[in-house]
PDB file of N, CA and C in Angstrom:
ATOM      1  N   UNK A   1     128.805  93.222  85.881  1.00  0.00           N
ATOM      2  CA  UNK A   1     128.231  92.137  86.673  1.00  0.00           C
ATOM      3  C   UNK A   1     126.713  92.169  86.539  1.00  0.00           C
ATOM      4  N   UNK A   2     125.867  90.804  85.997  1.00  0.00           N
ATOM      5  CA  UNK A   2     124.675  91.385  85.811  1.00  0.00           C
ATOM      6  C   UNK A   2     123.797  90.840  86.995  1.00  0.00           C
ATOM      7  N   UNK A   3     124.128  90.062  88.212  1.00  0.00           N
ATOM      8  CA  UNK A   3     123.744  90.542  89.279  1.00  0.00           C
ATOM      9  C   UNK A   3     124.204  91.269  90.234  1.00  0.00           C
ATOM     10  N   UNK A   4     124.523  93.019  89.482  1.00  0.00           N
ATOM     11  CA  UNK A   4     124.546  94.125  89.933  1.00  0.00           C
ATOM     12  C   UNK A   4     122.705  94.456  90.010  1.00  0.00           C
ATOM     13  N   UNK A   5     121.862  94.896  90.140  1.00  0.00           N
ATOM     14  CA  UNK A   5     120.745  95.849  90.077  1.00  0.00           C
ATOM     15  C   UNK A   5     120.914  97.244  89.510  1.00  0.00           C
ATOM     16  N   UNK A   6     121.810  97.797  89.941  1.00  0.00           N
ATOM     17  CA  UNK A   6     122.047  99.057  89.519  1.00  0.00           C
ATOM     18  C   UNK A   6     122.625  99.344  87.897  1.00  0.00           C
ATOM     19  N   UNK A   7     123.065  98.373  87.381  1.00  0.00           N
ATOM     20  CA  UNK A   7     122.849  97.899  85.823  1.00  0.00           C
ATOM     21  C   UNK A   7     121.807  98.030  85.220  1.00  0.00           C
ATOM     22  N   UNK A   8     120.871  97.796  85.883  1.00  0.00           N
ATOM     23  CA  UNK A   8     119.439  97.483  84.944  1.00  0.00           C
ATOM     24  C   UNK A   8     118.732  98.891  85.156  1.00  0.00           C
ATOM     25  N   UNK A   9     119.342  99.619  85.828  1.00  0.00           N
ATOM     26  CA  UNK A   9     118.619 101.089  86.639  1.00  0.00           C
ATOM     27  C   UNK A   9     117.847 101.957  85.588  1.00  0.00           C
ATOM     28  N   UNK A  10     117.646 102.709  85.185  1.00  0.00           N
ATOM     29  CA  UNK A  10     117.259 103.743  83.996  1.00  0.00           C
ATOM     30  C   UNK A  10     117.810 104.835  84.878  1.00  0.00           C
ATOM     31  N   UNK A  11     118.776 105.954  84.107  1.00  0.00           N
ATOM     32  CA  UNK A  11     119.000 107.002  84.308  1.00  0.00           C
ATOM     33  C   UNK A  11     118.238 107.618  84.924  1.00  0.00           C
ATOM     34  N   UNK A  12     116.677 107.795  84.923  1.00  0.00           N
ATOM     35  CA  UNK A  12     115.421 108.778  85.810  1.00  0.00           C
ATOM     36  C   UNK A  12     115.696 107.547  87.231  1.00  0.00           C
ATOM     37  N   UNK A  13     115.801 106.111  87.254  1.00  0.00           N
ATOM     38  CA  UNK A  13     115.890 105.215  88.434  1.00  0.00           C
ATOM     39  C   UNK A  13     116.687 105.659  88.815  1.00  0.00           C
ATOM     40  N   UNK A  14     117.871 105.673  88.553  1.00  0.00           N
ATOM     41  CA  UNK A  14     119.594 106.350  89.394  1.00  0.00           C
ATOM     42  C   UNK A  14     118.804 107.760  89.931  1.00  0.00           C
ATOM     43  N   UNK A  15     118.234 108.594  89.362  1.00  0.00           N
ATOM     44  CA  UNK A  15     117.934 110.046  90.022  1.00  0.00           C
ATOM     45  C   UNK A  15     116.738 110.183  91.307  1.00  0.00           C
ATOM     46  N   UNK A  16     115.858 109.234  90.881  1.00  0.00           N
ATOM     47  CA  UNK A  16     114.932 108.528  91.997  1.00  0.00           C
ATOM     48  C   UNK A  16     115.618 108.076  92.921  1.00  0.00           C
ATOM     49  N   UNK A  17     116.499 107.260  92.998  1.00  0.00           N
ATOM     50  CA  UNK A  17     117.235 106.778  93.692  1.00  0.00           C
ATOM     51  C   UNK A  17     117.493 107.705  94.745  1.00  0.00           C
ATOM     52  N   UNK A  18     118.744 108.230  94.467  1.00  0.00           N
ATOM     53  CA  UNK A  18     119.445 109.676  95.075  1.00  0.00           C
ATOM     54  C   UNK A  18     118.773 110.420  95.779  1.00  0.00           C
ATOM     55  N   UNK A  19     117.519 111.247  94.760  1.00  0.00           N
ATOM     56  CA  UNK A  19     116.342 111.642  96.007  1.00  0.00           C
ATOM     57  C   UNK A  19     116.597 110.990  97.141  1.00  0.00           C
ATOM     58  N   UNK A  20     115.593 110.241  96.712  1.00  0.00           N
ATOM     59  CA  UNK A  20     114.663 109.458  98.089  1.00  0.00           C
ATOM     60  C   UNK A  20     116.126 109.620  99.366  1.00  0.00           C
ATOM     61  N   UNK A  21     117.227 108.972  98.728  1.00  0.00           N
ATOM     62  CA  UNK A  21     117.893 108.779 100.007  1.00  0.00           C
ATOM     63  C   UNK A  21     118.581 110.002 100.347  1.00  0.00           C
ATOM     64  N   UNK A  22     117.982 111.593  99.732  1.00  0.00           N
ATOM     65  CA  UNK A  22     118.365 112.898 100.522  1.00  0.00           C
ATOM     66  C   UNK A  22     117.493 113.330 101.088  1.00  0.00           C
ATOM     67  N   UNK A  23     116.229 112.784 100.875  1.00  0.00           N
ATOM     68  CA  UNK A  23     114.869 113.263 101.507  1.00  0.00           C
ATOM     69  C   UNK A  23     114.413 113.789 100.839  1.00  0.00           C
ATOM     70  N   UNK A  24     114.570 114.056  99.210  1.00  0.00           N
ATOM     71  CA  UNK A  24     113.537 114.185  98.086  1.00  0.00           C
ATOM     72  C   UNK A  24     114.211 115.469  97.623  1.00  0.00           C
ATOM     73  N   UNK A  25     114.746 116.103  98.100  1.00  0.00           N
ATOM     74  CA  UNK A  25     115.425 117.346  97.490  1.00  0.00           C
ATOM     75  C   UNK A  25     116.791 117.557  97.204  1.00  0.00           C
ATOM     76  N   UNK A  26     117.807 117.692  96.314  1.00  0.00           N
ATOM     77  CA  UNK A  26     119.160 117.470  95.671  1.00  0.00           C
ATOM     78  C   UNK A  26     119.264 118.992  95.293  1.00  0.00           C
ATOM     79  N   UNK A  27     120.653 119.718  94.663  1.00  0.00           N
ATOM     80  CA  UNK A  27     121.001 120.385  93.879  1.00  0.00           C
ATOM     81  C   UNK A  27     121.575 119.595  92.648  1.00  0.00           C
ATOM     82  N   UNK A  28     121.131 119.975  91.806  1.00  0.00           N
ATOM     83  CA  UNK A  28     121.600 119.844  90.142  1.00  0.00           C
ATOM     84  C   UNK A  28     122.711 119.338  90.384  1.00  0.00           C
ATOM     85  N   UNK A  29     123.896 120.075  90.542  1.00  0.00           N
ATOM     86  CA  UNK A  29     125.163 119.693  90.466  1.00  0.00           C
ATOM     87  C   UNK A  29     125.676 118.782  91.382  1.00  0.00           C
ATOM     88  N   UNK A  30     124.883 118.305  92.158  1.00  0.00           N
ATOM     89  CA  UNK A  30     124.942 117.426  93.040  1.00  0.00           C
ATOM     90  C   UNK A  30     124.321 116.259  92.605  1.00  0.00           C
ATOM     91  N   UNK A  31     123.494 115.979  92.183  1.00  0.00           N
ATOM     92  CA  UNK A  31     122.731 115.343  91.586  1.00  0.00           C
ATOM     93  C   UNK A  31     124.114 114.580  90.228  1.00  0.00           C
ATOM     94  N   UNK A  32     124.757 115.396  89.502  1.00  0.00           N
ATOM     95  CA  UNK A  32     125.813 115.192  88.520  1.00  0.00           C
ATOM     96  C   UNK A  32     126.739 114.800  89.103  1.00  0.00           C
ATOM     97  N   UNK A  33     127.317 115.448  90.028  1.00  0.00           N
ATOM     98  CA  UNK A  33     128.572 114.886  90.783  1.00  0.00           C
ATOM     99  C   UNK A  33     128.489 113.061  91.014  1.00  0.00           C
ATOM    100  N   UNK A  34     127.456 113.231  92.137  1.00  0.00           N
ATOM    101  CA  UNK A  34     127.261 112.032  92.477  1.00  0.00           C
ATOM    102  C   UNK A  34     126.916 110.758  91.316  1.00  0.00           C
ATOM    103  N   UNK A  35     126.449 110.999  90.524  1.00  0.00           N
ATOM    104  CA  UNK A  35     126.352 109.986  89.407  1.00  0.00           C
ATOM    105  C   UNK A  35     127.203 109.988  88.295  1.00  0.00           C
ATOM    106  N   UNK A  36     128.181 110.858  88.171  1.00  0.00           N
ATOM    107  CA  UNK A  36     129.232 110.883  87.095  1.00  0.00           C
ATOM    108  C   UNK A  36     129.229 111.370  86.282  1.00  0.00           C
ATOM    109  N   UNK A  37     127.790 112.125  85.944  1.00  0.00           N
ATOM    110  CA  UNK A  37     127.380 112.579  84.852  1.00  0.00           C
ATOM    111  C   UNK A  37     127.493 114.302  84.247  1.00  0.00           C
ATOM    112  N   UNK A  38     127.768 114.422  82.932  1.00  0.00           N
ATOM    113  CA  UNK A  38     127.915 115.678  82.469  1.00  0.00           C
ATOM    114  C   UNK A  38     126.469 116.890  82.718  1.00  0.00           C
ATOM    115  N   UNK A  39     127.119 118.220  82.826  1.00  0.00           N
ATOM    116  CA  UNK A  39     126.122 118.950  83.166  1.00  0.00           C
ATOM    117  C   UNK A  39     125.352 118.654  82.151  1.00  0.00           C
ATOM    118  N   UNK A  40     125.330 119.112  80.993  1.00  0.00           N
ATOM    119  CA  UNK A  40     124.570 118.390  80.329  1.00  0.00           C
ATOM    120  C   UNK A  40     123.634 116.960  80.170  1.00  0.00           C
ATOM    121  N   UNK A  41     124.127 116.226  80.426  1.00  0.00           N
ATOM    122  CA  UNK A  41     123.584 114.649  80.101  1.00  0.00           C
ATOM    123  C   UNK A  41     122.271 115.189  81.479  1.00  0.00           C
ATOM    124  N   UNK A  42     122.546 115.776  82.370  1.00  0.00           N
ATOM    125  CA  UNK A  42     121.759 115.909  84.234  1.00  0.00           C
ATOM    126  C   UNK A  42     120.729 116.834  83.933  1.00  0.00           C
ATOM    127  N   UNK A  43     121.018 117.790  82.993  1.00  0.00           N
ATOM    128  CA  UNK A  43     120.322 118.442  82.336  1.00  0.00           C
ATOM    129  C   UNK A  43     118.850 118.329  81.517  1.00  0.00           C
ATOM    130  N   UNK A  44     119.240 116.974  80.623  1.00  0.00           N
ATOM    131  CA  UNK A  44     118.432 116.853  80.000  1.00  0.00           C
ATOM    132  C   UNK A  44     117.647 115.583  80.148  1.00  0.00           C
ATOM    133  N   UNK A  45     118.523 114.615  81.373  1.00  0.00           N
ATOM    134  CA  UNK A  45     117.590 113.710  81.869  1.00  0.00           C
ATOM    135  C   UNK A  45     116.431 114.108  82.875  1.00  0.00           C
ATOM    136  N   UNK A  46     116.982 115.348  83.858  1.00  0.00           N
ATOM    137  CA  UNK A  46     115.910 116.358  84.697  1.00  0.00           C
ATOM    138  C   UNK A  46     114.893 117.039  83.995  1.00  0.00           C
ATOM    139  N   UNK A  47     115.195 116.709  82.871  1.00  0.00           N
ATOM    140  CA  UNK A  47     113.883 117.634  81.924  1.00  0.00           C
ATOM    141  C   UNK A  47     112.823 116.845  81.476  1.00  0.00           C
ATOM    142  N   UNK A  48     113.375 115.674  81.000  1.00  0.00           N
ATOM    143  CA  UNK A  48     112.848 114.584  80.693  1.00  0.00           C
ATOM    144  C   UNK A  48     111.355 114.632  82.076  1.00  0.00           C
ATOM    145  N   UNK A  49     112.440 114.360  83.220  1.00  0.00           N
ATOM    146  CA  UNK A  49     111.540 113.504  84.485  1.00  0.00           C
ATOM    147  C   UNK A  49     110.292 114.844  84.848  1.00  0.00           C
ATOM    148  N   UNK A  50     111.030 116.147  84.676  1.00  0.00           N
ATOM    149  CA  UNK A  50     110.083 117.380  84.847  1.00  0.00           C
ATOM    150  C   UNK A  50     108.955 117.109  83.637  1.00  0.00           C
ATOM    151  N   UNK A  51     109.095 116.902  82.710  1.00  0.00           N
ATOM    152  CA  UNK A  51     107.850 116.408  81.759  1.00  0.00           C
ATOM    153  C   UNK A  51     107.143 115.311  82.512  1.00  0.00           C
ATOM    154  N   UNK A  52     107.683 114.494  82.561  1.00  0.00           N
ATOM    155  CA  UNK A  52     106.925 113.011  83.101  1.00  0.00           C
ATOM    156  C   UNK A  52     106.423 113.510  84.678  1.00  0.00           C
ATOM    157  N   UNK A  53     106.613 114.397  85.195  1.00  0.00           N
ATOM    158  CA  UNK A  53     106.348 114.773  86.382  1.00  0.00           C
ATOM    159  C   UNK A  53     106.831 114.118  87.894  1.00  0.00           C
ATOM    160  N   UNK A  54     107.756 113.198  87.351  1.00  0.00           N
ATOM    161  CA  UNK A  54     108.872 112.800  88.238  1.00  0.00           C
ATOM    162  C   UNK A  54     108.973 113.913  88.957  1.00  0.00           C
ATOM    163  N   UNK A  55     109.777 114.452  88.798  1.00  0.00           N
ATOM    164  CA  UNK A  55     110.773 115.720  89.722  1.00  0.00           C
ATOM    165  C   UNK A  55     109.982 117.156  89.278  1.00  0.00           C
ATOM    166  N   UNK A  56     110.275 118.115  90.182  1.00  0.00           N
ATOM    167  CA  UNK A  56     110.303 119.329  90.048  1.00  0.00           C
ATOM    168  C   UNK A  56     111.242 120.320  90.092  1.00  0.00           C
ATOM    169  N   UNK A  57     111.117 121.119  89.112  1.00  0.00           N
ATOM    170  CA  UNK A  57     113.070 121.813  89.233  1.00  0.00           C
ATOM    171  C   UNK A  57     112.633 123.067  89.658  1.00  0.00           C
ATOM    172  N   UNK A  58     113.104 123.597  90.535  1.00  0.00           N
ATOM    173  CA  UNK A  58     112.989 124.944  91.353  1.00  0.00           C
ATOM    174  C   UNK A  58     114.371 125.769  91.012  1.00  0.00           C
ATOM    175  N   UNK A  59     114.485 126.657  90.625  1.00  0.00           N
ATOM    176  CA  UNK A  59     115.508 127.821  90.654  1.00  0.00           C
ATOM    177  C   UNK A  59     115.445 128.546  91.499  1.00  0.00           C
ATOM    178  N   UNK A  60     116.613 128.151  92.261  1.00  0.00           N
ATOM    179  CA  UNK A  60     117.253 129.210  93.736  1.00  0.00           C
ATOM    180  C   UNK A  60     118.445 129.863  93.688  1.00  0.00           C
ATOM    181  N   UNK A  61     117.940 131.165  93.404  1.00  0.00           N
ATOM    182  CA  UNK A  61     119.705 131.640  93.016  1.00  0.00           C
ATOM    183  C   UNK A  61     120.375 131.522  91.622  1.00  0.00           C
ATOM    184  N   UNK A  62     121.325 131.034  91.383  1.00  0.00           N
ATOM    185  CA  UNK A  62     121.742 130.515  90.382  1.00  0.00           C
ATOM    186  C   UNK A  62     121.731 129.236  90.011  1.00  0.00           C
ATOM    187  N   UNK A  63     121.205 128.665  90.828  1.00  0.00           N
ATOM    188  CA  UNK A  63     121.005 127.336  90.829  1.00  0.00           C
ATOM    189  C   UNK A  63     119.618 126.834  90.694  1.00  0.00           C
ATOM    190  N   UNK A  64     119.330 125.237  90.217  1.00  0.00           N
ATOM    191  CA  UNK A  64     118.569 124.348  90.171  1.00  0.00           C
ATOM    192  C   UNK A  64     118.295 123.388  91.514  1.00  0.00           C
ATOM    193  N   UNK A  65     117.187 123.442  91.874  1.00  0.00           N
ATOM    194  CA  UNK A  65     116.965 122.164  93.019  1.00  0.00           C
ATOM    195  C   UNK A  65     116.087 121.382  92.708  1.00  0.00           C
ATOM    196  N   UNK A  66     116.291 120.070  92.767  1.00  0.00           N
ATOM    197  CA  UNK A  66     115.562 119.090  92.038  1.00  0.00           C
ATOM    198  C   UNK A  66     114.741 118.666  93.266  1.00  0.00           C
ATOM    199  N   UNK A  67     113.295 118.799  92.843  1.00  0.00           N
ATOM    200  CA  UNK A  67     112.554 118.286  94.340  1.00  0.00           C
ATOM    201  C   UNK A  67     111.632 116.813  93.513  1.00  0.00           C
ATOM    202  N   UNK A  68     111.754 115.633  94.093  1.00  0.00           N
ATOM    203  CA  UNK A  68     110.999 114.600  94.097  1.00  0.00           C
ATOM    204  C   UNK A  68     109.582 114.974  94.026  1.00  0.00           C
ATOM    205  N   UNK A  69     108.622 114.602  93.317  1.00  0.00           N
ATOM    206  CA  UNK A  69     107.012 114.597  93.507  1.00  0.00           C
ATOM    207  C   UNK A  69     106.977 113.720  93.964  1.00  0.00           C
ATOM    208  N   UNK A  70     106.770 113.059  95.530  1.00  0.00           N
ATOM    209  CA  UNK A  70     106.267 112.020  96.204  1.00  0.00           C
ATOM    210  C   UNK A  70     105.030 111.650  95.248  1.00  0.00           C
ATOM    211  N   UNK A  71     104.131 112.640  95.406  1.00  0.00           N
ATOM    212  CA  UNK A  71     102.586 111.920  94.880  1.00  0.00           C
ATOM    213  C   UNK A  71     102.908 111.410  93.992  1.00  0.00           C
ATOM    214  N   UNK A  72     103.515 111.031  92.861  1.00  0.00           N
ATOM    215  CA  UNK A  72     103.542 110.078  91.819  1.00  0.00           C
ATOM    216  C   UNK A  72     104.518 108.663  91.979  1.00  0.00           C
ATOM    217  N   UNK A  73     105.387 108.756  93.238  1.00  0.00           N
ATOM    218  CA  UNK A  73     105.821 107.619  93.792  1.00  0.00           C
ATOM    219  C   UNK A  73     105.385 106.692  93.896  1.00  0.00           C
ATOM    220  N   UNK A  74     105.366 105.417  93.345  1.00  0.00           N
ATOM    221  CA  UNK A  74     104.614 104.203  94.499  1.00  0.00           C
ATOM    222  C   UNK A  74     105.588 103.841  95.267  1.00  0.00           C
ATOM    223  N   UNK A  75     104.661 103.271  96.327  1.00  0.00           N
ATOM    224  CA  UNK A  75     105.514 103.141  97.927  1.00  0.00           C
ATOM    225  C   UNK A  75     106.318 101.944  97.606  1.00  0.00           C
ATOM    226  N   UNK A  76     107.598 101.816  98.218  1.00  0.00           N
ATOM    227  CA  UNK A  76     108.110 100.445  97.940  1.00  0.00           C
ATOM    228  C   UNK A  76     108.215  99.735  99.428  1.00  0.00           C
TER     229      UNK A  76
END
């Protein structure tokens, strides 16, 4: 349906997304769950956004936590 919005999204938009509406902080695999996506594919789009300075990936444990950089947000 292409007046869906979420069609036109970019993979880093779907992960922006999600943030914002957990309060900026996700786990990895949570982050995958919720969007359908392979550990992999979550993997290497979070790496992507960690370059671009989108997100920040924190290792807790055995795990990844994806924290939002507000400061590079613009406000909507």
């Amino acid at each position: 349906d292409p007046s869906d919005p979420g069609e036109l999204m970019t993979d880093e938009d779907r992960v922006v997304t999600i943030l914002k509406t957990e309060g900026g902080r996700l786990r990895q695999t949570a982050i995958a769950e919720r969007l359908g996506w392979s550990d992999s594919k979550t993997s290497r789009v979070l790496s992507d956004m960690v370059e671009t300075g989108t997100v920040e990936k924190l290792r807790i444990g055995r795990e990844n936590v994806i924290d939002l950089n507000l400061r590079d947000q613009d406000e909507e």
